[in-house]
Protein backbone atom coordinates (compact mmCIF):
# COMPACT_ATOMS: atom_id res chain seq x y z
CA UNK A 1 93.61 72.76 126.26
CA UNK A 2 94.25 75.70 124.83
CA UNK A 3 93.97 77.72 121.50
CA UNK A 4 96.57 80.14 120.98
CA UNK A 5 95.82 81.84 117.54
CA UNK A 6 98.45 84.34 116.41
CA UNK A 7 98.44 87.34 114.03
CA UNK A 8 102.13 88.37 113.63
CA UNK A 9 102.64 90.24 110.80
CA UNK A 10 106.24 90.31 108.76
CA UNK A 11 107.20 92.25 105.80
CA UNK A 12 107.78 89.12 104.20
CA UNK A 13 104.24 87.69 105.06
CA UNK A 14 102.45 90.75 104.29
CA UNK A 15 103.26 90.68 101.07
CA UNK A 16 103.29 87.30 100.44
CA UNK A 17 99.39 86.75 101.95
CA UNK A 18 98.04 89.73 99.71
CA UNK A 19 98.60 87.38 97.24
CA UNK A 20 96.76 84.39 98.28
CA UNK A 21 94.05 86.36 101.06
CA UNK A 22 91.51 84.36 99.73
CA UNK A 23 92.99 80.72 99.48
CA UNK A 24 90.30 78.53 101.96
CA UNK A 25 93.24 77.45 104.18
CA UNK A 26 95.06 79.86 105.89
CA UNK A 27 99.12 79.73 105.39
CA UNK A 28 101.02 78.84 108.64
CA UNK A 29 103.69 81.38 109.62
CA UNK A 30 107.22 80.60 108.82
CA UNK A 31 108.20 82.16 112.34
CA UNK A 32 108.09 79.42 114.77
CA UNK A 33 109.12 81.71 117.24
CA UNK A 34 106.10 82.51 118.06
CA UNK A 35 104.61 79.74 118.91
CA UNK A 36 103.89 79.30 123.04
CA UNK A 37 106.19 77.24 124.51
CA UNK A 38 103.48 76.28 126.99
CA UNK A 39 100.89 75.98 124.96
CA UNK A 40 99.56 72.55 124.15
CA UNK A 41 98.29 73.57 120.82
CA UNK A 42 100.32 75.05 118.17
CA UNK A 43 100.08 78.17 115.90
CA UNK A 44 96.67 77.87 114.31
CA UNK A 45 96.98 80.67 111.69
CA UNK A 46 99.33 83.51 111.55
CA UNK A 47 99.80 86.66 108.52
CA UNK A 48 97.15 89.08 107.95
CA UNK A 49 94.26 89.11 109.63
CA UNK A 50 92.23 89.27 106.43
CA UNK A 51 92.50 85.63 107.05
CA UNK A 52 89.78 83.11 108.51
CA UNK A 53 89.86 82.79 112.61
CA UNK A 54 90.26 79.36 113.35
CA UNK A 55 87.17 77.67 114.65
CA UNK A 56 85.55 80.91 113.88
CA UNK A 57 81.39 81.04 113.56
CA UNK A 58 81.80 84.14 110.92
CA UNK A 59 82.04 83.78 107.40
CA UNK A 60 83.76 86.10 106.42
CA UNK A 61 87.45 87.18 107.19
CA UNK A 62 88.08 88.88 110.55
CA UNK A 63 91.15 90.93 112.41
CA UNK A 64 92.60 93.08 114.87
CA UNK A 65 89.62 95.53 113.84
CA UNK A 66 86.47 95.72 112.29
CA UNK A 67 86.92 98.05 109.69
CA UNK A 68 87.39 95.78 106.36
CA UNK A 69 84.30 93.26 105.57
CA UNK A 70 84.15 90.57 107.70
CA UNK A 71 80.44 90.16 109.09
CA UNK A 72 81.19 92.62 111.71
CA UNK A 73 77.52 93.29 112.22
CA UNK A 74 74.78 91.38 112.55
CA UNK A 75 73.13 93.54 109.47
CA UNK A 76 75.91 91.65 107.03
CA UNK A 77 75.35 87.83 108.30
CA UNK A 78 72.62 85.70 107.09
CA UNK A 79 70.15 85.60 110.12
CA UNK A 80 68.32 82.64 111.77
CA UNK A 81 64.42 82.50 111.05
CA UNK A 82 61.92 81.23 113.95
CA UNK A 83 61.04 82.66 117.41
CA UNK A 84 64.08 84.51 118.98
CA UNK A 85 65.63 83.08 121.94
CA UNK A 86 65.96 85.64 125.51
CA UNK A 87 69.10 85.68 126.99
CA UNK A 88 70.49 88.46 129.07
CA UNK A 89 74.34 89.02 129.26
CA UNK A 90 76.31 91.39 130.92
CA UNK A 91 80.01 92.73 130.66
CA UNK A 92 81.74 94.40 133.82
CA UNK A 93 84.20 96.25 132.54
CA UNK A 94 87.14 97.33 134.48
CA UNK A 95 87.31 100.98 133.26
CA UNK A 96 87.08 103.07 130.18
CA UNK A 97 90.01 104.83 131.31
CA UNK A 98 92.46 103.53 127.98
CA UNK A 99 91.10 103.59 124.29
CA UNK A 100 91.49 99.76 124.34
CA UNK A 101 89.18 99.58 127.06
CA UNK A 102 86.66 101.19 124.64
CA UNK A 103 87.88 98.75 122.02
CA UNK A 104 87.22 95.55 124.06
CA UNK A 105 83.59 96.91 125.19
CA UNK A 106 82.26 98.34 121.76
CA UNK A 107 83.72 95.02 119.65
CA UNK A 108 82.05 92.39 122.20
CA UNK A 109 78.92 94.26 121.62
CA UNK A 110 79.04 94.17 117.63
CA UNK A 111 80.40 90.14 118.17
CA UNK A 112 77.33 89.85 120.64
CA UNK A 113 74.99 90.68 118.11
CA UNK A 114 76.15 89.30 115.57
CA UNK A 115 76.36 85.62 116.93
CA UNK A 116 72.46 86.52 118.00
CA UNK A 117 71.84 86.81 114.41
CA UNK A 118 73.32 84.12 113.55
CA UNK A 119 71.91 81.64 116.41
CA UNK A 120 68.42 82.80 116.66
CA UNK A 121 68.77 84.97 119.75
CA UNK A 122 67.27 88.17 121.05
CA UNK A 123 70.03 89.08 124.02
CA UNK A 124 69.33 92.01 126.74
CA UNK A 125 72.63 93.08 126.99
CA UNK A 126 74.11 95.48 130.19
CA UNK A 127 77.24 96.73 130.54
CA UNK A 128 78.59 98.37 133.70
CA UNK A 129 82.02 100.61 133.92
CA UNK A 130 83.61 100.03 137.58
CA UNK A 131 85.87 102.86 136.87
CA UNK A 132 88.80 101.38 138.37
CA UNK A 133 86.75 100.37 141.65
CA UNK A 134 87.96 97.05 142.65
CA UNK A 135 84.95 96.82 145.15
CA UNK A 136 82.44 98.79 142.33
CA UNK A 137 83.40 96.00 139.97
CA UNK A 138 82.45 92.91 142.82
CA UNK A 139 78.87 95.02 143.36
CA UNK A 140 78.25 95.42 139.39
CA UNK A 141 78.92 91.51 138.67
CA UNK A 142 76.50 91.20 142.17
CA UNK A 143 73.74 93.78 140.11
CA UNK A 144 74.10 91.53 136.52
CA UNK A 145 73.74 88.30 138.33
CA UNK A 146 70.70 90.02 140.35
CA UNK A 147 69.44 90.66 137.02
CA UNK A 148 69.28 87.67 135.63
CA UNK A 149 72.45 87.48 133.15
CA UNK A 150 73.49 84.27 132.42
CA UNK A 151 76.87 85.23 130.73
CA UNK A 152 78.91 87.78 132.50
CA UNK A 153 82.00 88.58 130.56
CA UNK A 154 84.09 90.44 132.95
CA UNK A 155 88.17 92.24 132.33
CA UNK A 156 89.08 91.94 135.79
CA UNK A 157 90.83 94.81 137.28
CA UNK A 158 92.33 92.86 140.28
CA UNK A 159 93.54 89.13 139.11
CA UNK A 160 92.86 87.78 143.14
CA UNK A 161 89.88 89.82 144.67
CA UNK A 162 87.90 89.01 141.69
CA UNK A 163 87.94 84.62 142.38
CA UNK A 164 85.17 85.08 144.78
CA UNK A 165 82.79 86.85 141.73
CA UNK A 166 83.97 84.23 139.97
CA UNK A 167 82.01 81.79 142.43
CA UNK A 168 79.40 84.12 142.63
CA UNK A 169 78.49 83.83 139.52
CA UNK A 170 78.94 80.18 139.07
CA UNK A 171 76.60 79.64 142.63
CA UNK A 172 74.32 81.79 140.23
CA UNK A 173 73.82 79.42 137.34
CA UNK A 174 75.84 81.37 134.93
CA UNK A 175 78.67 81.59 132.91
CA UNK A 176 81.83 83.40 133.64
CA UNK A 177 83.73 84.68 130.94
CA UNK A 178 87.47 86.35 131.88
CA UNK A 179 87.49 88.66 128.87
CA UNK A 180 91.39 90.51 127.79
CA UNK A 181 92.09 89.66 131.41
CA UNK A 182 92.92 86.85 133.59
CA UNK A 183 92.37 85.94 137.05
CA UNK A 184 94.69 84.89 139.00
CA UNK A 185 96.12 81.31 139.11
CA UNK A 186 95.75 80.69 142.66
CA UNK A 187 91.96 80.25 141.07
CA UNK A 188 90.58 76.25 142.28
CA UNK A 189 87.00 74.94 141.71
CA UNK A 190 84.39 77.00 140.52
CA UNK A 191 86.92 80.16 140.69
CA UNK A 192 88.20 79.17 137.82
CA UNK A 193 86.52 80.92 134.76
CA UNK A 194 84.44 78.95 132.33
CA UNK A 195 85.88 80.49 129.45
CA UNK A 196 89.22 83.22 129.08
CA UNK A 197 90.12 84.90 126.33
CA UNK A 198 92.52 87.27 126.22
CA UNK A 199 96.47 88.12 124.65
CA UNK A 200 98.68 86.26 124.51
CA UNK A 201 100.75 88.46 126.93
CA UNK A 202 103.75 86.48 127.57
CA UNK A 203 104.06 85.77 124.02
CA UNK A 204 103.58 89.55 123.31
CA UNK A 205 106.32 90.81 125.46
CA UNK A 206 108.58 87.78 124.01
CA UNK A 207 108.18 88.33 120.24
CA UNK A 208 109.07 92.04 120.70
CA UNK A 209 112.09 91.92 122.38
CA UNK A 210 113.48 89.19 120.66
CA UNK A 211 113.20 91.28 117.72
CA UNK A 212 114.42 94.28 119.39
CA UNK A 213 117.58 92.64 119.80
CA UNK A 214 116.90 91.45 116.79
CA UNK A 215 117.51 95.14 115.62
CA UNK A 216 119.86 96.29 117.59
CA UNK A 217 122.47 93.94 116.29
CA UNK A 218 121.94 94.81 112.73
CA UNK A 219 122.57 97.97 113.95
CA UNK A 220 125.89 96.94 115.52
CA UNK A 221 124.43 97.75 118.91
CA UNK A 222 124.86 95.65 121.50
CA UNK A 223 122.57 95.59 124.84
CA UNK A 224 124.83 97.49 128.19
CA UNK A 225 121.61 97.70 130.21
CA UNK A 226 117.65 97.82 129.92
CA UNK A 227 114.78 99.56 131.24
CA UNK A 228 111.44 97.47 132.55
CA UNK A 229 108.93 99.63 132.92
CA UNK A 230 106.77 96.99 134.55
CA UNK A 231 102.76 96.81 134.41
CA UNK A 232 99.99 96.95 136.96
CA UNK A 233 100.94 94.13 139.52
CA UNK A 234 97.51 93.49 140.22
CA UNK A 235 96.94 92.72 136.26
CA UNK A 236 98.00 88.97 134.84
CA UNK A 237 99.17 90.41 131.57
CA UNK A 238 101.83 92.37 133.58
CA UNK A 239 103.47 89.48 135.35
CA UNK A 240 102.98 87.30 131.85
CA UNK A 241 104.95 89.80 130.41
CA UNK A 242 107.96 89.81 132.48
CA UNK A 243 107.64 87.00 132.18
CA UNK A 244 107.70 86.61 128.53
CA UNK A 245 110.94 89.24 128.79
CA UNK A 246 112.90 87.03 130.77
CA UNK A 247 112.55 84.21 128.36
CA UNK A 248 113.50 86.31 125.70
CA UNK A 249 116.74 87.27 127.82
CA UNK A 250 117.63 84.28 128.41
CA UNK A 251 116.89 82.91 124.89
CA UNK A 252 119.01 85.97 123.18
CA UNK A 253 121.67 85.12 125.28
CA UNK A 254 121.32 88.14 127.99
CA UNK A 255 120.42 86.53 130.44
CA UNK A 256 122.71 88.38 132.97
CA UNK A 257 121.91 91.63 131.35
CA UNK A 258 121.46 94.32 134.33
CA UNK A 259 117.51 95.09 134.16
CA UNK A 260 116.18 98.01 136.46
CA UNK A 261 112.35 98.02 136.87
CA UNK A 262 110.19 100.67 136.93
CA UNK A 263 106.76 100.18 138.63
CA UNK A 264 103.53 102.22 136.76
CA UNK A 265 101.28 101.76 139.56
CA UNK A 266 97.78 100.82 137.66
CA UNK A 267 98.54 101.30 134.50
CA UNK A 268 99.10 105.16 135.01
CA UNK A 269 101.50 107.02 132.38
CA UNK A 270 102.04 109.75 135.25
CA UNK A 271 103.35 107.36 138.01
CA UNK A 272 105.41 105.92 135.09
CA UNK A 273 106.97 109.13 134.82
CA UNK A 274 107.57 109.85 138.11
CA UNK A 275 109.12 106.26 139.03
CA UNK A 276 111.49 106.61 135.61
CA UNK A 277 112.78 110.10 136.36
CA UNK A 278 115.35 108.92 139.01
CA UNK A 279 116.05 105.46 137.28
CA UNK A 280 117.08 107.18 134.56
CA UNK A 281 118.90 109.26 136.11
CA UNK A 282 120.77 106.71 138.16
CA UNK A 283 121.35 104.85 134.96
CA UNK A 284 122.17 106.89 132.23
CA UNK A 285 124.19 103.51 130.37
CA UNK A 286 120.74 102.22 129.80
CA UNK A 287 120.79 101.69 125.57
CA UNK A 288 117.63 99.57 125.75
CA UNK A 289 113.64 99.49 127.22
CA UNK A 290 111.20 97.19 127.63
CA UNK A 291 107.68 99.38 128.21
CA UNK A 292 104.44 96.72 129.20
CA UNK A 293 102.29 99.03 127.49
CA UNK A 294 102.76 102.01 125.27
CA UNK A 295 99.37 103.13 126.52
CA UNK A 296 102.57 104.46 129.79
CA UNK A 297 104.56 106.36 126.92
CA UNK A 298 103.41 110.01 127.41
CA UNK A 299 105.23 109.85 130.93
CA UNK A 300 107.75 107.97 129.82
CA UNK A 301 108.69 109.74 126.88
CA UNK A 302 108.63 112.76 129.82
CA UNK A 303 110.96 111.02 131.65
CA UNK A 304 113.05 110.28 129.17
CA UNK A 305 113.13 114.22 127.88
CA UNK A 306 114.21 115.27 131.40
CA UNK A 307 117.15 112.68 131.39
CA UNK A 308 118.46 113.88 127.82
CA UNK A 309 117.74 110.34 126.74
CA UNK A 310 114.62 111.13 123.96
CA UNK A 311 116.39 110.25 121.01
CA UNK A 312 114.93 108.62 117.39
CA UNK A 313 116.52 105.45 115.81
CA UNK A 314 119.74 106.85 113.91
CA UNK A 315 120.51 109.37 116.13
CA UNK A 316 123.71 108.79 119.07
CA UNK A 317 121.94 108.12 122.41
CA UNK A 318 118.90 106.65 120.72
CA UNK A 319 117.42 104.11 123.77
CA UNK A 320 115.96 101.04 121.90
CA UNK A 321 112.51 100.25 122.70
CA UNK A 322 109.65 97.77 122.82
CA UNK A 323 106.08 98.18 123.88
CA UNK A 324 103.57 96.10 124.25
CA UNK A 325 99.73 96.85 122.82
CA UNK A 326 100.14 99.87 120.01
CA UNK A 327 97.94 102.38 121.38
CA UNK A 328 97.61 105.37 118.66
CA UNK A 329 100.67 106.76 120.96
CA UNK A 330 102.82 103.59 120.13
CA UNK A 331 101.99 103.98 116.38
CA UNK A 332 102.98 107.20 116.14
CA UNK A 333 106.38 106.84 117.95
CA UNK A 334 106.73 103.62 115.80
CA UNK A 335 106.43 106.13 112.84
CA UNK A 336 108.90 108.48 114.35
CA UNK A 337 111.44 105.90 115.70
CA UNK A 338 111.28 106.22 119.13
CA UNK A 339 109.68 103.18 119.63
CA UNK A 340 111.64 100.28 117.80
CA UNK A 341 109.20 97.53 117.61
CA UNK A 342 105.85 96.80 118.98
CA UNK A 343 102.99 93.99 119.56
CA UNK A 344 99.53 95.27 119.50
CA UNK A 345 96.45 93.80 121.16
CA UNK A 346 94.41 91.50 118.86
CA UNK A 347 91.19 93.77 120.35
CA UNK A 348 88.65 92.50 117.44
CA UNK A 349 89.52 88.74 117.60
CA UNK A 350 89.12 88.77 121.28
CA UNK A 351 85.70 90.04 121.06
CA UNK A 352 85.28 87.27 117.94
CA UNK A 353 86.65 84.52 120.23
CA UNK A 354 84.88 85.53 123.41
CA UNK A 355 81.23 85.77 121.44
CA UNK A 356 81.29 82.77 119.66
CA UNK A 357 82.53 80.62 122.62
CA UNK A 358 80.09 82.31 125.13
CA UNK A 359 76.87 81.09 122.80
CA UNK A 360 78.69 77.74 121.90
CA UNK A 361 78.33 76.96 126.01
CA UNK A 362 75.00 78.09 126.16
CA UNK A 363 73.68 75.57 123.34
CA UNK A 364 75.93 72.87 124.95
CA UNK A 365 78.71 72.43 122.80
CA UNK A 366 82.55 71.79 123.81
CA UNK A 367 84.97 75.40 123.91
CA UNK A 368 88.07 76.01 124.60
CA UNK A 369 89.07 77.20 128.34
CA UNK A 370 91.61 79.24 127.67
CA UNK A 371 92.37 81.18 124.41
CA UNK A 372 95.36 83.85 123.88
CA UNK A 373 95.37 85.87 120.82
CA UNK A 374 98.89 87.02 119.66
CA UNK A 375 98.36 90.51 117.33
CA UNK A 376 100.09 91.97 114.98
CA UNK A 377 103.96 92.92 115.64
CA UNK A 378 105.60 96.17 113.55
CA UNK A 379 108.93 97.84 113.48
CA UNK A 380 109.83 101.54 112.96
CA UNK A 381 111.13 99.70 109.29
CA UNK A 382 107.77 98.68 108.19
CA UNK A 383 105.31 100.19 110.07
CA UNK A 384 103.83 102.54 106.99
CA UNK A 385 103.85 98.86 104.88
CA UNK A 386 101.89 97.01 108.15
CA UNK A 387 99.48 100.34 108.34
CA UNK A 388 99.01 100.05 104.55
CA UNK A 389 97.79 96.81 104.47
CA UNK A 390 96.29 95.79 108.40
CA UNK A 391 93.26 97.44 110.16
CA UNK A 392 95.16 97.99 113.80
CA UNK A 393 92.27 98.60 116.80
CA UNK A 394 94.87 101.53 117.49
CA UNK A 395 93.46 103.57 114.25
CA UNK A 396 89.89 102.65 115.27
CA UNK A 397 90.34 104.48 118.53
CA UNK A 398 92.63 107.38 117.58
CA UNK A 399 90.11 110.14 118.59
């Protein structure tokens, strides 16, 4: 089974929630379009993320971000009395190379500690940087099992070469958690993770451009030709989100729209650049773009400068745009209409999710294998309303 719990934010909802943000039962989005069409559980909540997590251990409210009260720290929750419990836990993190990166490591940490508080535990807690090492990361998830972790959340940085950690750390006794990654689903037996939590990439890419076409026909524009500036192959999310673009073709009724991809290598804004230069070029009749992460958008928006094709909303040549994440660069183009609509990473209720369910296995109780978070979705139209009113992991990390 899975739990697919969604945060997509409308004008409409934002203002109608700010009402009613402290009602005990969350109200269900009026967007079914969002809902997974291979998911076997439905919506669980959707609006602000002032609301309750579903099947969440806190108390209070969480959301994309820790910033507003919602027992974000273990000095807030009510904590359990009695001898402490050891535990050791570890997190192998893929790099620190994007500020989500840093988001994903330093809210797992406050989650971590909280749920200790809460539980009765006292956990020794390591956390190793592979630096965009496929091989580092194998060795670090060898050194936490050596050391005696027995959770190991781990955002993989290659979705096939990390299966045989995977039974490594199984072998070991312990608990793998695939955290705002997943592996690859070749995975059989004990590769397969005990727990994943991550987006809800497909669903990400999806909900954007549908509402990117969305805008471009109240604009009277209609779709000649679109960008793909297509993720890190070696990353899930990248192929769930071309996937999750091709529905939404196909859906919107473009299904034999001309699409011309543009490979990033690992996530890196200046091979982005460099591999969009002469696409652009070649296709200059390209009115629309599809971007896997704005976290690429310095060298595209390079790119896009050298091909005379950097234009805001409003202005002739303007390319229409959708990104996936909302880094602090993808809010601020948001703001400035370059970027027409975005889906950011639900970076605090990942680390909510992946806490909760790690402790829940330890004491024995029944999780959820898989769990995608879908965040919050703005438009260059109500982006300063959606800032005003939602704590986005993007503002967190802005410095």
């Amino acid at each position: 089974m899975k739990k697919f719990i969604s945060m997509i934010l409308t004008v409409a909802m934002i203002v109608s929630l700010s009402a009613c943000s402290s009602a005990s039962k969350p109200a269900a989005s009026a967007d079914t379009s969002v809902q997974s069409a291979s998911s076997s559980e439905s919506v669980s909540n959707a609006g602000s993320p002032a609301q309750d997590i579903s099947n969440s251990s806190a108390s209070a409210s969480n959301a994309g971000s820790p910033t507003q009260d919602m027992s974000s720290s273990s000095e807030s929750a009510s904590t359990a009395s009695g001898p402490k419990k050891q535990i050791k836990m570890g997190l192998a993190m893929n790099s620190l190379q994007a500020p989500a990166f840093h988001a994903w490591a330093d809210y797992l940490k406050k989650r971590i500690d909280y749920e200790a508080a809460q539980r009765g535990y006292e956990v020794e807690f390591t956390e190793l940087n592979a630096n965009n090492d496929v091989t580092k990361q194998a060795n670090d998830i060898k050194d936490l099992i050596a050391k005696g972790c027995k959770v190991i959340f781990c955002p993989c940085l290659d979705s096939k070469a990390i299966l045989q950690s995977v039974q490594e750390v199984h072998d070991a006794g312990a608990i793998y958690v695939s955290y705002c990654r997943e592996v690859s689903k070749e995975a059989t037996g004990s590769q397969v993770p005990d727990i994943t939590v991550n987006f809800s990439s497909e669903e990400q890419a999806y909900v954007g451009v549908m509402k990117l076409f969305d805008i471009m026909k109240a604009d009277g524009v209609t779709p000649v030709k679109m960008i793909d500036v297509f993720g890190d192959t070696t990353d899930e999310n990248s192929h769930n989100r071309e996937t999750g673009l091709r529905r939404a073709l196909k859906d919107a009724g473009y299904e034999n729209l001309p699409v011309v991809t543009v490979d990033c290598g690992r996530w890196e804004p200046d091979v982005a650049m460099q591999n969009a230069e002469p696409v652009l070029a070649a296709n200059p009749d390209a009115n629309c773009m599809y971007v896997s992460s704005d976290f690429l958008m310095s060298g595209v928006q390079t790119a896009m400068e050298n091909a005379n094709m950097w234009f805001p909303r409003g202005e002739e040549g303007h390319v229409y745009t959708d990104t996936s994440d909302m880094f602090p660069i993808g809010i601020d183009l948001l703001r400035q209409k370059y970027i027409d609509t975005a889906v950011d990473q639900g970076c605090y209720n990942f680390a909510v999710e992946a806490a909760k369910s790690a402790f829940d296995l330890l004491e024995g109780k029944e999780v959820e294998k898989v769990q995608l978070v879908l965040g919050t979705q703005a438009t260059d139209d109500d982006i300063e309303q959606v800032l005003a009113t939602t704590p986005l992991w993007g503002n967190d990390y802005r410095d």
